[in-house]
N, C-alpha and C. Protein backbone atom coordinates (compact mmCIF):
# COMPACT_ATOMS: atom_id res chain seq x y z
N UNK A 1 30.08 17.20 -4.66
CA UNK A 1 29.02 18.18 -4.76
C UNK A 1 29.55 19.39 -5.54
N UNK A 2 28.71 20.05 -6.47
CA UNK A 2 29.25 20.69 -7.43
C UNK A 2 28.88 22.20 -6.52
N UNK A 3 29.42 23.60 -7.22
CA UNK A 3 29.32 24.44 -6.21
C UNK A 3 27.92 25.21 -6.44
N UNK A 4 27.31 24.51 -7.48
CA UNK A 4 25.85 24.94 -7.94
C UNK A 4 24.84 24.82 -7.23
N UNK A 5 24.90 23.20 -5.80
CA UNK A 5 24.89 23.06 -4.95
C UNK A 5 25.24 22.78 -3.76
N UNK A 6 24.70 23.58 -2.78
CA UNK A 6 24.84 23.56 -1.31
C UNK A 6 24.32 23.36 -0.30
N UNK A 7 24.33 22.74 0.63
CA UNK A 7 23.67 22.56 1.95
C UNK A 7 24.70 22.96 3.04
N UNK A 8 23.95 23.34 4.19
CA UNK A 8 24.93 23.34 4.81
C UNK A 8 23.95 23.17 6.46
N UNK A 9 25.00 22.72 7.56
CA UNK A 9 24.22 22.72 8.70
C UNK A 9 24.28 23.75 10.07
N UNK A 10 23.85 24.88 10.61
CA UNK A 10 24.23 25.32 11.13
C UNK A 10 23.31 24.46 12.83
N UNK A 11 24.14 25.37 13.89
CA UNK A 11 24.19 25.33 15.28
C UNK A 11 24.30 23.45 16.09
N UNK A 12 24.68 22.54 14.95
CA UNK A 12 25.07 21.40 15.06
C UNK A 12 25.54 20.28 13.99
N UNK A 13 26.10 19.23 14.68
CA UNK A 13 27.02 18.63 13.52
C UNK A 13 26.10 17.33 13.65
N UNK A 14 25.59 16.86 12.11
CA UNK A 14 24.63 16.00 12.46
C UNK A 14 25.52 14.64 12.11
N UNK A 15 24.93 13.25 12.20
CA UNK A 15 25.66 12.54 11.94
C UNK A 15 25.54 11.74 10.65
N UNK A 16 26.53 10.91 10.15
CA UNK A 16 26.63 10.70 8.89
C UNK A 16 24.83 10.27 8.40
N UNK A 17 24.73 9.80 8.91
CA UNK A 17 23.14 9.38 8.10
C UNK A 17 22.36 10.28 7.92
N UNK A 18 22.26 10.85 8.85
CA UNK A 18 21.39 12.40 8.41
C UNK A 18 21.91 13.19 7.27
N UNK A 19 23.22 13.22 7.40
CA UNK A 19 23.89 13.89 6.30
C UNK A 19 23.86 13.14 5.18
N UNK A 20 23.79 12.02 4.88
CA UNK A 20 23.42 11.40 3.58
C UNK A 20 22.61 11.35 3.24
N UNK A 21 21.08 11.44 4.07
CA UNK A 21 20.32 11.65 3.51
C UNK A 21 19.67 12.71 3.18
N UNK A 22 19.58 14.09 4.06
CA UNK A 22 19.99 15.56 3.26
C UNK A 22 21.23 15.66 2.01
N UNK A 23 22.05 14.96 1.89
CA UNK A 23 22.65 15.07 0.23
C UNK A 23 21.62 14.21 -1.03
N UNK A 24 21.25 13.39 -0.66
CA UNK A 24 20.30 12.16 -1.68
C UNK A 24 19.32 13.11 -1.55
N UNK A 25 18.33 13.91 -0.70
CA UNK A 25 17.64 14.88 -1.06
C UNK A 25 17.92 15.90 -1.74
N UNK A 26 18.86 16.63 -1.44
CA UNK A 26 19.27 17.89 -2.28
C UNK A 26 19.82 17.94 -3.87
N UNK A 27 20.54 16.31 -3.98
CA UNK A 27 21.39 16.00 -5.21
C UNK A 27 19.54 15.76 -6.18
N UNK A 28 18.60 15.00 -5.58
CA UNK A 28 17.79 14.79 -6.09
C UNK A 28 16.37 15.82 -6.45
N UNK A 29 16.52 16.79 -5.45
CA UNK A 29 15.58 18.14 -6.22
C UNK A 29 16.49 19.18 -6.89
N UNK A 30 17.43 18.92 -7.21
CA UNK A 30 18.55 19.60 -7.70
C UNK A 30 18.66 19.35 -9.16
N UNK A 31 18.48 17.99 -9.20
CA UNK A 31 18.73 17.18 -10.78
C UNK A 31 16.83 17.77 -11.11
N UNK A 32 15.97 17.84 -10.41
CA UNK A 32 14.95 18.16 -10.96
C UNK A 32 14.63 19.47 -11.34
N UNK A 33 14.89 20.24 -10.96
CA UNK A 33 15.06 21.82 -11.00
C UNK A 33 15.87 22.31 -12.05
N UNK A 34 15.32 23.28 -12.82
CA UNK A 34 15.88 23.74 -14.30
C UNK A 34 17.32 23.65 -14.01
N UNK A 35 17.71 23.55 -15.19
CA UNK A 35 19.36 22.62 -15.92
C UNK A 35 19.89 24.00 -15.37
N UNK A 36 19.75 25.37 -15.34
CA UNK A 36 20.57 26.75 -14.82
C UNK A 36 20.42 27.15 -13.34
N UNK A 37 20.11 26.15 -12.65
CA UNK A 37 19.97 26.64 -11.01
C UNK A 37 20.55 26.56 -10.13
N UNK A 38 20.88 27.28 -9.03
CA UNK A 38 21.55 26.97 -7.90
C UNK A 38 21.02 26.51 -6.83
N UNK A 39 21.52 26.03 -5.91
CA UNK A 39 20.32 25.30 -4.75
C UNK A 39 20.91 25.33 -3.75
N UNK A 40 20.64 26.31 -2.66
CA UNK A 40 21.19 25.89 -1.03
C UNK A 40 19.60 25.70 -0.39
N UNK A 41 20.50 24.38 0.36
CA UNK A 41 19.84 23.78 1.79
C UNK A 41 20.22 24.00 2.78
N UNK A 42 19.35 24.78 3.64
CA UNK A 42 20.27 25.01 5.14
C UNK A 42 19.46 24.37 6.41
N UNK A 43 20.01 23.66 7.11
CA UNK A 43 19.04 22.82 8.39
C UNK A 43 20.17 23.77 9.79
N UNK A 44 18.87 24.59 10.31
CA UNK A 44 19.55 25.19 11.32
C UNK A 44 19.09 24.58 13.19
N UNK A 45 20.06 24.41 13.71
CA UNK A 45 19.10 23.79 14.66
C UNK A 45 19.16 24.98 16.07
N UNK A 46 17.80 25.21 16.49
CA UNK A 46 17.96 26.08 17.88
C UNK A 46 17.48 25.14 18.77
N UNK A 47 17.10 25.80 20.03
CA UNK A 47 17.15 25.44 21.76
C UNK A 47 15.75 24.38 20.91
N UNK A 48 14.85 25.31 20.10
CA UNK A 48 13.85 24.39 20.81
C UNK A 48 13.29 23.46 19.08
N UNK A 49 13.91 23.89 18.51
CA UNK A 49 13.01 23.39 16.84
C UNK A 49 14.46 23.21 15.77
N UNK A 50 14.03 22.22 14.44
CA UNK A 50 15.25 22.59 13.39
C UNK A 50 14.09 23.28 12.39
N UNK A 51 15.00 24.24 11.89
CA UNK A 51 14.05 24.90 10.72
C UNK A 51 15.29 24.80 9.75
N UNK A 52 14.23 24.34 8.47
CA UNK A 52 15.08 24.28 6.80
C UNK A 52 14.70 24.85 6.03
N UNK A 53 15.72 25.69 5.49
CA UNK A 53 14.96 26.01 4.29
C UNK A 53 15.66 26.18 2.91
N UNK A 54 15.29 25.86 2.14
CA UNK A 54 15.76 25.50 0.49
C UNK A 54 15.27 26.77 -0.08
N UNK A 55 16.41 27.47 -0.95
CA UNK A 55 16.18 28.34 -2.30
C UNK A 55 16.75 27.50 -3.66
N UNK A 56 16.16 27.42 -4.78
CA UNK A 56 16.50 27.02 -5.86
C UNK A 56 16.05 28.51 -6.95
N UNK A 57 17.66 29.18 -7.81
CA UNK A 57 17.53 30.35 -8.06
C UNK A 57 17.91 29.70 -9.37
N UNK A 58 16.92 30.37 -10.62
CA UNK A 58 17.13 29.99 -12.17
C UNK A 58 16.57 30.95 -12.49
N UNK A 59 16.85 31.43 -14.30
CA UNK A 59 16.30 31.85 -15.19
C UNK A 59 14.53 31.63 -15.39
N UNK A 60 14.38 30.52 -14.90
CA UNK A 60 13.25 29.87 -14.88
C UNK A 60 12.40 30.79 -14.15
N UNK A 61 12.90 30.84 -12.58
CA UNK A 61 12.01 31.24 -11.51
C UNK A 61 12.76 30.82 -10.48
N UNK A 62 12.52 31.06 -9.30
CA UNK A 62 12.81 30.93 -7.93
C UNK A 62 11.84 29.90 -7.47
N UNK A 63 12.71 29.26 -6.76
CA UNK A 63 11.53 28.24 -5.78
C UNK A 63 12.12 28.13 -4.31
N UNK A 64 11.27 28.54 -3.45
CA UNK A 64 11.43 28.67 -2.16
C UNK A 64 10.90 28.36 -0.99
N UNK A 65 11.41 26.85 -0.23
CA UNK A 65 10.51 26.43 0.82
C UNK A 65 11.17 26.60 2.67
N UNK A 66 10.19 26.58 3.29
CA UNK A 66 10.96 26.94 5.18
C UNK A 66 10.02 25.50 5.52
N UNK A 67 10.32 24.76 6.42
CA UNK A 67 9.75 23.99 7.32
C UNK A 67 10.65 24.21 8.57
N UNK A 68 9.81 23.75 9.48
CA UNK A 68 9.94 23.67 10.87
C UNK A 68 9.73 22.39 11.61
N UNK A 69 10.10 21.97 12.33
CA UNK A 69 10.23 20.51 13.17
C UNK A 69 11.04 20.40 14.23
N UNK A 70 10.96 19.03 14.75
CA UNK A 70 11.65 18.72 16.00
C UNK A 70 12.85 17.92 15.65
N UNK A 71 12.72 17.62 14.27
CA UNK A 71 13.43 16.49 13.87
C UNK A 71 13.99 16.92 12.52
N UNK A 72 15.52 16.73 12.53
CA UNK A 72 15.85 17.44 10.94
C UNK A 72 15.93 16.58 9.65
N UNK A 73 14.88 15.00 9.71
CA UNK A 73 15.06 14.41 9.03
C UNK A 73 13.48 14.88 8.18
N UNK A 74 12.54 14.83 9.42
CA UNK A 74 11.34 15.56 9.18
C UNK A 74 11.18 16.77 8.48
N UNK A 75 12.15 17.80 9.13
CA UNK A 75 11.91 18.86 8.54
C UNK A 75 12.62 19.33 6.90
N UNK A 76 13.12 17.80 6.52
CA UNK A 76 14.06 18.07 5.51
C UNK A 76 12.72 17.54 4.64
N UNK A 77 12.03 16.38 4.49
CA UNK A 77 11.13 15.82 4.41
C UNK A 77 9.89 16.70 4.06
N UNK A 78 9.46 17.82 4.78
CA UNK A 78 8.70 18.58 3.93
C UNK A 78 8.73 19.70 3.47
N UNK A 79 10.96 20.25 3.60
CA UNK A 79 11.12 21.20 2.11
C UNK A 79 10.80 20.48 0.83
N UNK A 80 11.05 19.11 1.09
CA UNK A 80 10.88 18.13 -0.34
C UNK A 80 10.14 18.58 -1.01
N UNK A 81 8.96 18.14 -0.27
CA UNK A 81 7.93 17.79 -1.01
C UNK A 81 7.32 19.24 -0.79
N UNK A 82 6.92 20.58 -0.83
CA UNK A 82 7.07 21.48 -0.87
C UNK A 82 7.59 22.16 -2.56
N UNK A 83 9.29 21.60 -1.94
CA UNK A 83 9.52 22.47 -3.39
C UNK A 83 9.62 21.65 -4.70
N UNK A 84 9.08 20.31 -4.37
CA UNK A 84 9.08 19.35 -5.69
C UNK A 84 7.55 19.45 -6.38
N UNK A 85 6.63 20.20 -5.04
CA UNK A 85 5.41 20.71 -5.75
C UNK A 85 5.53 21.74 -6.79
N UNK A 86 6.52 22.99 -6.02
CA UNK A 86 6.75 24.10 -6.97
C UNK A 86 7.38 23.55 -8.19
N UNK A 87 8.34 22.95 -8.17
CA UNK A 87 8.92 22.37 -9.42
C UNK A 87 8.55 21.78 -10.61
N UNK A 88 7.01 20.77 -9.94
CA UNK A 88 5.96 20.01 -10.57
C UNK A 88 5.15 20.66 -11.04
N UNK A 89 4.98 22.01 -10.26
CA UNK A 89 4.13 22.98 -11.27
C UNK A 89 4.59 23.65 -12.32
N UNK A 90 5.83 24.35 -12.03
CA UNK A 90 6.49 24.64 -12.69
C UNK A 90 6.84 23.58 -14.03
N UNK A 91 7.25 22.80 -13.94
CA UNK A 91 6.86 21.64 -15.22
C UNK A 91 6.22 21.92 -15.93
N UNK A 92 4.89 21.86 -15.64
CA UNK A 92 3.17 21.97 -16.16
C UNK A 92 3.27 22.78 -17.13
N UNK A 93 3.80 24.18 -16.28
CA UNK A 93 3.58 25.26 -17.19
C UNK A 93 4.55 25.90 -17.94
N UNK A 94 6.00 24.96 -17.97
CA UNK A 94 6.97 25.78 -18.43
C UNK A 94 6.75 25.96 -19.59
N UNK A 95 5.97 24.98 -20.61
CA UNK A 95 5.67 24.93 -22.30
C UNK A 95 4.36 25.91 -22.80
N UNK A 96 3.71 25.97 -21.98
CA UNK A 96 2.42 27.02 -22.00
C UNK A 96 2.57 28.37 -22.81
N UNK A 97 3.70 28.99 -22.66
CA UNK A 97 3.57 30.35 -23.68
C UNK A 97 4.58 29.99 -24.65
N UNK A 98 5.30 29.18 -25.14
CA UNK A 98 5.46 28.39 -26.26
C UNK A 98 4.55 28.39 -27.52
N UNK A 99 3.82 26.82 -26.39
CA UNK A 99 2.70 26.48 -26.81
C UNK A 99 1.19 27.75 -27.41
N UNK A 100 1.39 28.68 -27.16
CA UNK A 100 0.38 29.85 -26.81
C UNK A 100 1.15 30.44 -28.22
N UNK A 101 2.82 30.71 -28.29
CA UNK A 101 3.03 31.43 -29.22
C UNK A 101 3.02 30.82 -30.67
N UNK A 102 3.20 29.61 -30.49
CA UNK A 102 2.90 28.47 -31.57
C UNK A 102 1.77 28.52 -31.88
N UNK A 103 1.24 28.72 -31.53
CA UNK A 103 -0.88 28.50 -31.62
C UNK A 103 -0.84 29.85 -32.43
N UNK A 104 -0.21 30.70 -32.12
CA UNK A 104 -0.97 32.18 -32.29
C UNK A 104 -0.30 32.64 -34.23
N UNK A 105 0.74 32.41 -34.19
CA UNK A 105 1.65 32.23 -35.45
C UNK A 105 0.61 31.00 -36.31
N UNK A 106 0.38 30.24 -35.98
CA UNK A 106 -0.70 29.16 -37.03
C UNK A 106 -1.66 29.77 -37.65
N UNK A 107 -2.16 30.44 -36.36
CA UNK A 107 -3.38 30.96 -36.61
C UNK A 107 -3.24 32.13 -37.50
N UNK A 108 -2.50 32.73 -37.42
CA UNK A 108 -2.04 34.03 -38.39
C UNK A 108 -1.38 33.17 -39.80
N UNK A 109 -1.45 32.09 -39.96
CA UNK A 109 -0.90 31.71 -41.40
C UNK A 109 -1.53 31.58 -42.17
């Protein structure tokens, strides 16, 4: 794991499978998230809930998700898909004022 990303688990030590599959998640919205970002995952567990939450910090933009659950496979499950929405939007629109400044230069030729 590179130090660009991080996870980490606080108030318990989970066991290898959980932990592999919070890395195959994180390695994988990580590779999706602009080429300049950093990414911590943190799964914290208290008395009564695990709460996660993912920052991914770029030039781009910030993307930032919290879930809550009983279960930290669950709650890893919908930072996913959460911040692979932000990401997916982010996609959409990363070419848009490009595209906008390209248009506008034509038009002036």
């Amino acid at each position: 794991m590179t130090s660009d990303l991080q996870f980490e688990f606080m108030g318990f030590n989970p066991d290898e499978k959980i932990k592999n599959f919070v890395s195959r998640v994180a390695e994988a919205l990580h590779y999706s998230a602009p080429s300049d970002s950093a990414m911590k995952l943190v799964i914290e567990k208290s008395k009564n809930a695990i709460r996660a939450s993912c920052r991914i910090a770029s030039q781009a933009g910030t993307f930032v998700a919290d879930s809550i659950s009983d279960n930290p496979v669950r709650a890893v499950q919908q930072i996913e898909r959460k911040i692979r929405k932000e990401l997916d939007d982010w996609k959409m629109r990363r070419f848009e004022r490009a595209t906008f400044e390209n248009e506008t230069i034509q038009d002036a030729i």
